[in-house]
PDB file of N, CA and C in Angstrom:
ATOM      1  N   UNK A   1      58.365 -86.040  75.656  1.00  0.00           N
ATOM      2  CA  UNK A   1      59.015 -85.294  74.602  1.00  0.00           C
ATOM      3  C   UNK A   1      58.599 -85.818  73.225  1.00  0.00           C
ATOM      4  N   UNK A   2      58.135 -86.974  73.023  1.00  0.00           N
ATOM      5  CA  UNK A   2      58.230 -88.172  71.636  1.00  0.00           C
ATOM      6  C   UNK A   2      56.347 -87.449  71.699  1.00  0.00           C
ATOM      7  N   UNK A   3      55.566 -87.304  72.560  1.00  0.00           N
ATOM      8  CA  UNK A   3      54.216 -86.985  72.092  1.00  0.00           C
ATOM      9  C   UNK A   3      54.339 -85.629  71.661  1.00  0.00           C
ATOM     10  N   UNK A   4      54.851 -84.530  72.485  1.00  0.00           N
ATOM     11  CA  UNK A   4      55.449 -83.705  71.803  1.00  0.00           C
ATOM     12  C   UNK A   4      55.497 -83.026  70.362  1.00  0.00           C
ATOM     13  N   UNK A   5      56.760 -83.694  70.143  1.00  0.00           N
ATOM     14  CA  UNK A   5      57.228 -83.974  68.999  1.00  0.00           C
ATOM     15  C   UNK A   5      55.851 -84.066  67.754  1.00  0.00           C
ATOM     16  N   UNK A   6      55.315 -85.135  68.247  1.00  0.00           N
ATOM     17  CA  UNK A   6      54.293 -86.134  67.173  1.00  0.00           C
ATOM     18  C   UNK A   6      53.420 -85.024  67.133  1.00  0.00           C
ATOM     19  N   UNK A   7      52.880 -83.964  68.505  1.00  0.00           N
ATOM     20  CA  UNK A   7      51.642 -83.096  68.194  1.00  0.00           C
ATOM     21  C   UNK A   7      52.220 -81.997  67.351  1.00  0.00           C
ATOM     22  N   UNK A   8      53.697 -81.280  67.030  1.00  0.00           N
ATOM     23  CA  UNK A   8      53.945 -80.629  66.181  1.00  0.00           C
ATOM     24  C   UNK A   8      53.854 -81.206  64.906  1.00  0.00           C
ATOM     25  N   UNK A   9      54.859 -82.363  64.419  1.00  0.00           N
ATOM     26  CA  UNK A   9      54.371 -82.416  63.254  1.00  0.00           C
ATOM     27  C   UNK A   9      53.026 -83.272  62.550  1.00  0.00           C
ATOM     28  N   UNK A  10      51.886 -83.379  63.787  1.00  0.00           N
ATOM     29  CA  UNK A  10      50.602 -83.479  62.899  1.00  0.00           C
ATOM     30  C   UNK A  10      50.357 -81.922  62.806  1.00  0.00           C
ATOM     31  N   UNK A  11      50.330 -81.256  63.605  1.00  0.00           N
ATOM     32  CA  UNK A  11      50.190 -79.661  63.351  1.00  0.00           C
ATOM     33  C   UNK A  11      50.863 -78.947  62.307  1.00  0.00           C
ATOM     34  N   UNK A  12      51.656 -79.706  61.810  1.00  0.00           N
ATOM     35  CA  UNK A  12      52.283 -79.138  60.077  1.00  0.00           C
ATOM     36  C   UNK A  12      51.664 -79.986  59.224  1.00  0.00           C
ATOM     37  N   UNK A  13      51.500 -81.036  59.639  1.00  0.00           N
ATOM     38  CA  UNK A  13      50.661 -82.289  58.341  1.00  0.00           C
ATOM     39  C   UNK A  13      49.133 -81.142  57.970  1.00  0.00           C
ATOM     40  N   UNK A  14      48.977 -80.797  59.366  1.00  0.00           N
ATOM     41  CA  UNK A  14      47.661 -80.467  59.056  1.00  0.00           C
ATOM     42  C   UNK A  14      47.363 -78.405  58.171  1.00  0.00           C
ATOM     43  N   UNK A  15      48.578 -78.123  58.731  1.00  0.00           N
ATOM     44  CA  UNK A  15      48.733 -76.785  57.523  1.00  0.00           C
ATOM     45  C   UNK A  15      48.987 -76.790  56.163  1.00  0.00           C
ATOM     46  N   UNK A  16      50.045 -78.232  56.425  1.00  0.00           N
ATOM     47  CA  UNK A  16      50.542 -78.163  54.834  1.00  0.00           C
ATOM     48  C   UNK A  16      49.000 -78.774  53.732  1.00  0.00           C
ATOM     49  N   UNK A  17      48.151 -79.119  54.726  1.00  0.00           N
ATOM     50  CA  UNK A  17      46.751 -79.817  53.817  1.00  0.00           C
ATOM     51  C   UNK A  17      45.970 -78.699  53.786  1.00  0.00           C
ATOM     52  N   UNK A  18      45.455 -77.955  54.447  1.00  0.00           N
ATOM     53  CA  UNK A  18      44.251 -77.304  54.461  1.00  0.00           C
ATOM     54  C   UNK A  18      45.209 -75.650  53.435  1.00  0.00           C
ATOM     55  N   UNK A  19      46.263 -75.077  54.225  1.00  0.00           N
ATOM     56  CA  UNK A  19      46.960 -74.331  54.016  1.00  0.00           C
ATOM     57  C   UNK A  19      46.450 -73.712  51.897  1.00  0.00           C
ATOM     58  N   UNK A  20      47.451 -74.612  51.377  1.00  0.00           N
ATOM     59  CA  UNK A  20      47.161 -74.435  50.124  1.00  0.00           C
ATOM     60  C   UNK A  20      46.339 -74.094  49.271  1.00  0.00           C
ATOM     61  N   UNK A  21      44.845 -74.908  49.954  1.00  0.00           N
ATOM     62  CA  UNK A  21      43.573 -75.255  49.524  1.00  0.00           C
ATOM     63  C   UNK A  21      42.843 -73.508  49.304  1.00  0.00           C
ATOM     64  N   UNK A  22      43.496 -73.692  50.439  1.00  0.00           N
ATOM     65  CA  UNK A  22      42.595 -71.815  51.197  1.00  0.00           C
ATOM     66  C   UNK A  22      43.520 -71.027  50.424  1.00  0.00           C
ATOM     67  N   UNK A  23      44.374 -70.907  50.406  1.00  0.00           N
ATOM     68  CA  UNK A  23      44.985 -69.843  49.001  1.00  0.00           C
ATOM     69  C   UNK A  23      44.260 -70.193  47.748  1.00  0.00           C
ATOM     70  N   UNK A  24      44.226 -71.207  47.191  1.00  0.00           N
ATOM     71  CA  UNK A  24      43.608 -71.470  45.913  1.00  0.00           C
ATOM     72  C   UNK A  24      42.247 -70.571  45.840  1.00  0.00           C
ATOM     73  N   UNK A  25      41.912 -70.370  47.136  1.00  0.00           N
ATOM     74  CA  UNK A  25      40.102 -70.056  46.855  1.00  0.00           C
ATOM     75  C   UNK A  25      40.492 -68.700  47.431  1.00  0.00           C
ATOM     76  N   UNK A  26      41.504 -68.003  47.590  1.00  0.00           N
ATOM     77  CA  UNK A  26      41.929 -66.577  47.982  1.00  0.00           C
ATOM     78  C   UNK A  26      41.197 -66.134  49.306  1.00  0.00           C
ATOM     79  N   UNK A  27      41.575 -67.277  49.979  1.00  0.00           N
ATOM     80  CA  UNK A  27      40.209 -66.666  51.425  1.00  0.00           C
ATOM     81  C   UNK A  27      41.446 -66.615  53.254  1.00  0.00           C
ATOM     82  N   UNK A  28      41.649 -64.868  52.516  1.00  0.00           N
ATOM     83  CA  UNK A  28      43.558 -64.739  53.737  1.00  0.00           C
ATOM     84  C   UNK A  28      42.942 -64.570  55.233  1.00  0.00           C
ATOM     85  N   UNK A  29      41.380 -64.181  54.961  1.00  0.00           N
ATOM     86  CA  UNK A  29      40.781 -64.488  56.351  1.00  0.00           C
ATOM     87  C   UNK A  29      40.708 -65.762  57.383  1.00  0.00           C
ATOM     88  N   UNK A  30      40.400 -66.286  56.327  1.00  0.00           N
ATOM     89  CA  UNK A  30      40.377 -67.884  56.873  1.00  0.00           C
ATOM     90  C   UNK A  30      41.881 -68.279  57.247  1.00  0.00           C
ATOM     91  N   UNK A  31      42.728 -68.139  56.006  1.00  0.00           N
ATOM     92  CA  UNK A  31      44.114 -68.695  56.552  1.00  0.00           C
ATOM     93  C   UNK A  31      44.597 -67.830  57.765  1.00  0.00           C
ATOM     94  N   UNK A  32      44.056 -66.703  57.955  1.00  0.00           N
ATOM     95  CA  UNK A  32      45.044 -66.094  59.002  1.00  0.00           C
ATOM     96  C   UNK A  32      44.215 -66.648  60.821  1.00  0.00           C
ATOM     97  N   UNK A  33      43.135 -66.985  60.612  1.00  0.00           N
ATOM     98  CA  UNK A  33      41.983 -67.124  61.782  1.00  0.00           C
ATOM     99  C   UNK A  33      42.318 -68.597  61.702  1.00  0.00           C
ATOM    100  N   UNK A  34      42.794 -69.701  60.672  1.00  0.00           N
ATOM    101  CA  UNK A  34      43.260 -70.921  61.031  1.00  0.00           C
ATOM    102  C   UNK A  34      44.744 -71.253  61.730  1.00  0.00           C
ATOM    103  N   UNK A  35      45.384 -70.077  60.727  1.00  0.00           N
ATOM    104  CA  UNK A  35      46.660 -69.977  61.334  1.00  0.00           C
ATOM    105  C   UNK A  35      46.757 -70.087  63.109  1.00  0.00           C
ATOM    106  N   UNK A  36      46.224 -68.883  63.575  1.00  0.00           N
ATOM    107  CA  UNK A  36      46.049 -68.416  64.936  1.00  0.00           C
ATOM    108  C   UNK A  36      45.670 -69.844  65.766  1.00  0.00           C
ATOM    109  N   UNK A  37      44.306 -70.312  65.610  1.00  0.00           N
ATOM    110  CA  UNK A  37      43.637 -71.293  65.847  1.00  0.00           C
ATOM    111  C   UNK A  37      44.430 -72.493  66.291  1.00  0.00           C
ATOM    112  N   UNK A  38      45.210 -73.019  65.224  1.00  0.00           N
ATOM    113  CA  UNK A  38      46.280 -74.058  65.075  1.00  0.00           C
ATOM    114  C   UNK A  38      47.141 -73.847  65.551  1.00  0.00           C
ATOM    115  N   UNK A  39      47.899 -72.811  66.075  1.00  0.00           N
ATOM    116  CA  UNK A  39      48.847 -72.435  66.911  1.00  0.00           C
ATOM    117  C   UNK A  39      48.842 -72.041  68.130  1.00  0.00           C
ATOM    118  N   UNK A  40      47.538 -71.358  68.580  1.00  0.00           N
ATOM    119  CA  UNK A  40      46.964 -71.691  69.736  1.00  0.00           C
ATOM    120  C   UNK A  40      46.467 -73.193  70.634  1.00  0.00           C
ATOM    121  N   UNK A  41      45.925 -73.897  69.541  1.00  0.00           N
ATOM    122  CA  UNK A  41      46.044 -75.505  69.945  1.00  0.00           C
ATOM    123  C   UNK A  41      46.949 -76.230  69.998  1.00  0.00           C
ATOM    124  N   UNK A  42      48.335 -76.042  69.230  1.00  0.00           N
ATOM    125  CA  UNK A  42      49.342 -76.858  69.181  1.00  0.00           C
ATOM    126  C   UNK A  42      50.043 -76.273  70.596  1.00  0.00           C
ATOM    127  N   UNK A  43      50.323 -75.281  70.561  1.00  0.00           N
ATOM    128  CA  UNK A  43      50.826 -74.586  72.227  1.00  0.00           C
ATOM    129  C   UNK A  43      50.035 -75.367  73.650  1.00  0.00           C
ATOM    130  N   UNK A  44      48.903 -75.378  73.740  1.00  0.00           N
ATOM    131  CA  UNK A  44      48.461 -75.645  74.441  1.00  0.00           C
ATOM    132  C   UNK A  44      48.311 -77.141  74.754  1.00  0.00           C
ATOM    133  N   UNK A  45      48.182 -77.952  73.765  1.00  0.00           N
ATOM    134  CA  UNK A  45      48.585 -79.475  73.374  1.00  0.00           C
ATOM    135  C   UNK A  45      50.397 -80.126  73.914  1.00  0.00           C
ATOM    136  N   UNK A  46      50.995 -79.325  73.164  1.00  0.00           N
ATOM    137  CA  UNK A  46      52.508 -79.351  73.488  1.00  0.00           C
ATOM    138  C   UNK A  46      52.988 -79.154  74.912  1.00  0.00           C
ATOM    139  N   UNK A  47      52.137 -78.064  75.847  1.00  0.00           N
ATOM    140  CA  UNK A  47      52.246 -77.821  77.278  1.00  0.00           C
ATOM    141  C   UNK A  47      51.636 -78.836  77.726  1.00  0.00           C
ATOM    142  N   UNK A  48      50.787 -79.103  77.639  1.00  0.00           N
ATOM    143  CA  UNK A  48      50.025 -80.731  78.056  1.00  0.00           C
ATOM    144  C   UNK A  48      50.963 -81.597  78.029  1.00  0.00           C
ATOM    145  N   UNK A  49      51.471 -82.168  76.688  1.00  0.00           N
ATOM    146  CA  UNK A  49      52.342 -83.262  77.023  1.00  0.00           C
ATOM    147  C   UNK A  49      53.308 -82.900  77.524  1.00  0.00           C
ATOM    148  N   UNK A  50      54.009 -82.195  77.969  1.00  0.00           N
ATOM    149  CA  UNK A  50      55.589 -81.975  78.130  1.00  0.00           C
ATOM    150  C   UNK A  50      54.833 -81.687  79.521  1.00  0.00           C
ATOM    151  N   UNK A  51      53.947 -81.451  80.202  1.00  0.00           N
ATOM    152  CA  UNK A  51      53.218 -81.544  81.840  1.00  0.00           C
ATOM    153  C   UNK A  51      53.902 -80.342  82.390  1.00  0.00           C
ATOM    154  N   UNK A  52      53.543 -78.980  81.615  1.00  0.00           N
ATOM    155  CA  UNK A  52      53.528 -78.110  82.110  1.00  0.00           C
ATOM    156  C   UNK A  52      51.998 -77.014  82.948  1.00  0.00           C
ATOM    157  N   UNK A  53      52.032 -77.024  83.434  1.00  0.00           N
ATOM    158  CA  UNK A  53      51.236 -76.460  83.925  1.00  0.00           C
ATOM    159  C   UNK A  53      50.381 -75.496  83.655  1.00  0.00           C
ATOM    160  N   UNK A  54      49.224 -75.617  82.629  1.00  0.00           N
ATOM    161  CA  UNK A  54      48.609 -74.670  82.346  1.00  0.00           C
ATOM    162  C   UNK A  54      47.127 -74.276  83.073  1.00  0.00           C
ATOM    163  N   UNK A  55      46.998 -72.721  83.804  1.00  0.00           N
ATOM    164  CA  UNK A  55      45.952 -72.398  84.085  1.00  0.00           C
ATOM    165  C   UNK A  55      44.531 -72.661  83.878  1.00  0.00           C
ATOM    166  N   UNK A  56      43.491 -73.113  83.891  1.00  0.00           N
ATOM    167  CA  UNK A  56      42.433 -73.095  83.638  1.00  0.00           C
ATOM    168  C   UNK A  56      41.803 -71.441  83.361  1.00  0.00           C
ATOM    169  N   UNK A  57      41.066 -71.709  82.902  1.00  0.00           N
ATOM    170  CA  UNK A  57      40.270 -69.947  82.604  1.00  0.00           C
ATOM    171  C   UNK A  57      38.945 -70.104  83.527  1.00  0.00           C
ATOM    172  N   UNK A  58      38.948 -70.700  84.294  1.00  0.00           N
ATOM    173  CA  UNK A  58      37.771 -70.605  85.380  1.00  0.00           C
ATOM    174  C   UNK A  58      38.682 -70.191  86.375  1.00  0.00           C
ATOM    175  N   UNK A  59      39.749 -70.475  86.714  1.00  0.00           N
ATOM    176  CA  UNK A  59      40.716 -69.383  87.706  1.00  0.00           C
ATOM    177  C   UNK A  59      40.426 -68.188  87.333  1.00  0.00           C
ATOM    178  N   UNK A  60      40.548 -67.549  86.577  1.00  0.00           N
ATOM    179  CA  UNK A  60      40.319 -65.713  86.172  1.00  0.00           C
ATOM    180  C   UNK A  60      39.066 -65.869  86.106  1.00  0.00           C
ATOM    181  N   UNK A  61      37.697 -66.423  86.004  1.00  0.00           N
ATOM    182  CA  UNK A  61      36.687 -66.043  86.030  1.00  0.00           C
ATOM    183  C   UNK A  61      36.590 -65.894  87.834  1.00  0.00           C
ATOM    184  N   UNK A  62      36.771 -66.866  88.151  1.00  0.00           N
ATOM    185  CA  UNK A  62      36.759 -67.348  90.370  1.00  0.00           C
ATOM    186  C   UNK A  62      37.660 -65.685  90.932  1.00  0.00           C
ATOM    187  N   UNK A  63      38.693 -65.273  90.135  1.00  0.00           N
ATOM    188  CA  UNK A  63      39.590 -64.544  90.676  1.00  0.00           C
ATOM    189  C   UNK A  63      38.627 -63.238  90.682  1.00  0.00           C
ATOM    190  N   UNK A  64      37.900 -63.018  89.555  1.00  0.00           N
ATOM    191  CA  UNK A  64      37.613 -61.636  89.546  1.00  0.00           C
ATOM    192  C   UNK A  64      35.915 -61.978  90.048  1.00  0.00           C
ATOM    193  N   UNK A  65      35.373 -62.714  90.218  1.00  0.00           N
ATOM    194  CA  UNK A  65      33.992 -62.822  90.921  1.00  0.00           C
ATOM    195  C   UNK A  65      33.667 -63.400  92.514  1.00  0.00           C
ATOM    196  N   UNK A  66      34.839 -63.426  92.518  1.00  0.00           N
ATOM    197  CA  UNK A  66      34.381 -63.686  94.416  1.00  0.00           C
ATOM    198  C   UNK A  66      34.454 -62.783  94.971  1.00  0.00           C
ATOM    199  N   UNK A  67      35.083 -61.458  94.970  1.00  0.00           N
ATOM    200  CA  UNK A  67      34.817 -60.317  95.635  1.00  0.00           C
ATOM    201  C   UNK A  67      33.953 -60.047  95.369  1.00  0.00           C
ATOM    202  N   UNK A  68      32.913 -59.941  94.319  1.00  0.00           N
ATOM    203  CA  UNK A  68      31.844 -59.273  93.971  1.00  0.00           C
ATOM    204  C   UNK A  68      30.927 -60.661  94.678  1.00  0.00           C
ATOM    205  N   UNK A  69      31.127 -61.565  94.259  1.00  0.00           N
ATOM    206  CA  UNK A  69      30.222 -62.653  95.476  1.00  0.00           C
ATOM    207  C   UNK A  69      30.193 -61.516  97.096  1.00  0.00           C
ATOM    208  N   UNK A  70      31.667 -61.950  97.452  1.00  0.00           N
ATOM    209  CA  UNK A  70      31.261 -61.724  98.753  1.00  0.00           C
ATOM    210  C   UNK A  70      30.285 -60.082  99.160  1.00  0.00           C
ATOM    211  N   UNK A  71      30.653 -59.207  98.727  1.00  0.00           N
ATOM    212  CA  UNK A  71      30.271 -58.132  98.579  1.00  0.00           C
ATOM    213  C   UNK A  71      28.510 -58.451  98.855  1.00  0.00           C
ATOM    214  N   UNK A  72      28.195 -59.101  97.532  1.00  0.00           N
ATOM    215  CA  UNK A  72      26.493 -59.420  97.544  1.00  0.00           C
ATOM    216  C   UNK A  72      26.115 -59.937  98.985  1.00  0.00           C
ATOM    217  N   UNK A  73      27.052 -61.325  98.999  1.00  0.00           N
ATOM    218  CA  UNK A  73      26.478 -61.348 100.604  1.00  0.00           C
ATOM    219  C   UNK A  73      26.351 -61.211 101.671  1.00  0.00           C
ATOM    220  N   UNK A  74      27.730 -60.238 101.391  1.00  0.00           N
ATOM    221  CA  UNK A  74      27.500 -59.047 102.516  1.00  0.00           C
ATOM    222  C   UNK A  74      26.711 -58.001 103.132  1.00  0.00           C
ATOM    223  N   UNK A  75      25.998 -57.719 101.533  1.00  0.00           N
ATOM    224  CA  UNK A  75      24.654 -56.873 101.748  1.00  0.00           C
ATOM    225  C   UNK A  75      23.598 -57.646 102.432  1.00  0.00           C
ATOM    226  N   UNK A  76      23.512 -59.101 102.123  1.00  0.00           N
ATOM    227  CA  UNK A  76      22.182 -59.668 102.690  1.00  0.00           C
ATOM    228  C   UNK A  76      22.533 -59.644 104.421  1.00  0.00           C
ATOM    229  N   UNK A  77      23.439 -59.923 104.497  1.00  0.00           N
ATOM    230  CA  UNK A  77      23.672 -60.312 105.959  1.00  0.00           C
ATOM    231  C   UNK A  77      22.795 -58.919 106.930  1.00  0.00           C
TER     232      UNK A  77
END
């Protein structure tokens, strides 16, 4: 819970720094594609420590290509 904790608020240390900078230079692309970015990593960081169980994305690649595997070598057979 205490690593947690610590990966949210470096994940605000680290908006409240960059955050500002990128308004100054008027660039809402960037803040909105960092935004996302940083909140997608802090989620996924935060499930880590707290040892929740997150999927790999080679499961959904394995899920949707082994039928089409087997299929192929079904033809050779």
């Amino acid at each position: 819970m205490v690593l947690a904790i610590a990966i949210f608020i470096i994940s605000v240390i680290l908006a409240l720094i960059f955050i500002p900078n990128l308004k100054k230079q008027h660039d809402s692309k960037t803040i909105v594609v960092f935004s996302i970015l940083l909140l997608i990593g802090t989620a996924l960081n935060m499930g880590n420590a707290l040892k929740i169980h997150i999927p790999s994305p080679l499961d959904l690649i394995t899920f949707i290509f082994t039928p089409i595997k087997d299929y192929i070598v079904s033809l050779t057979k």
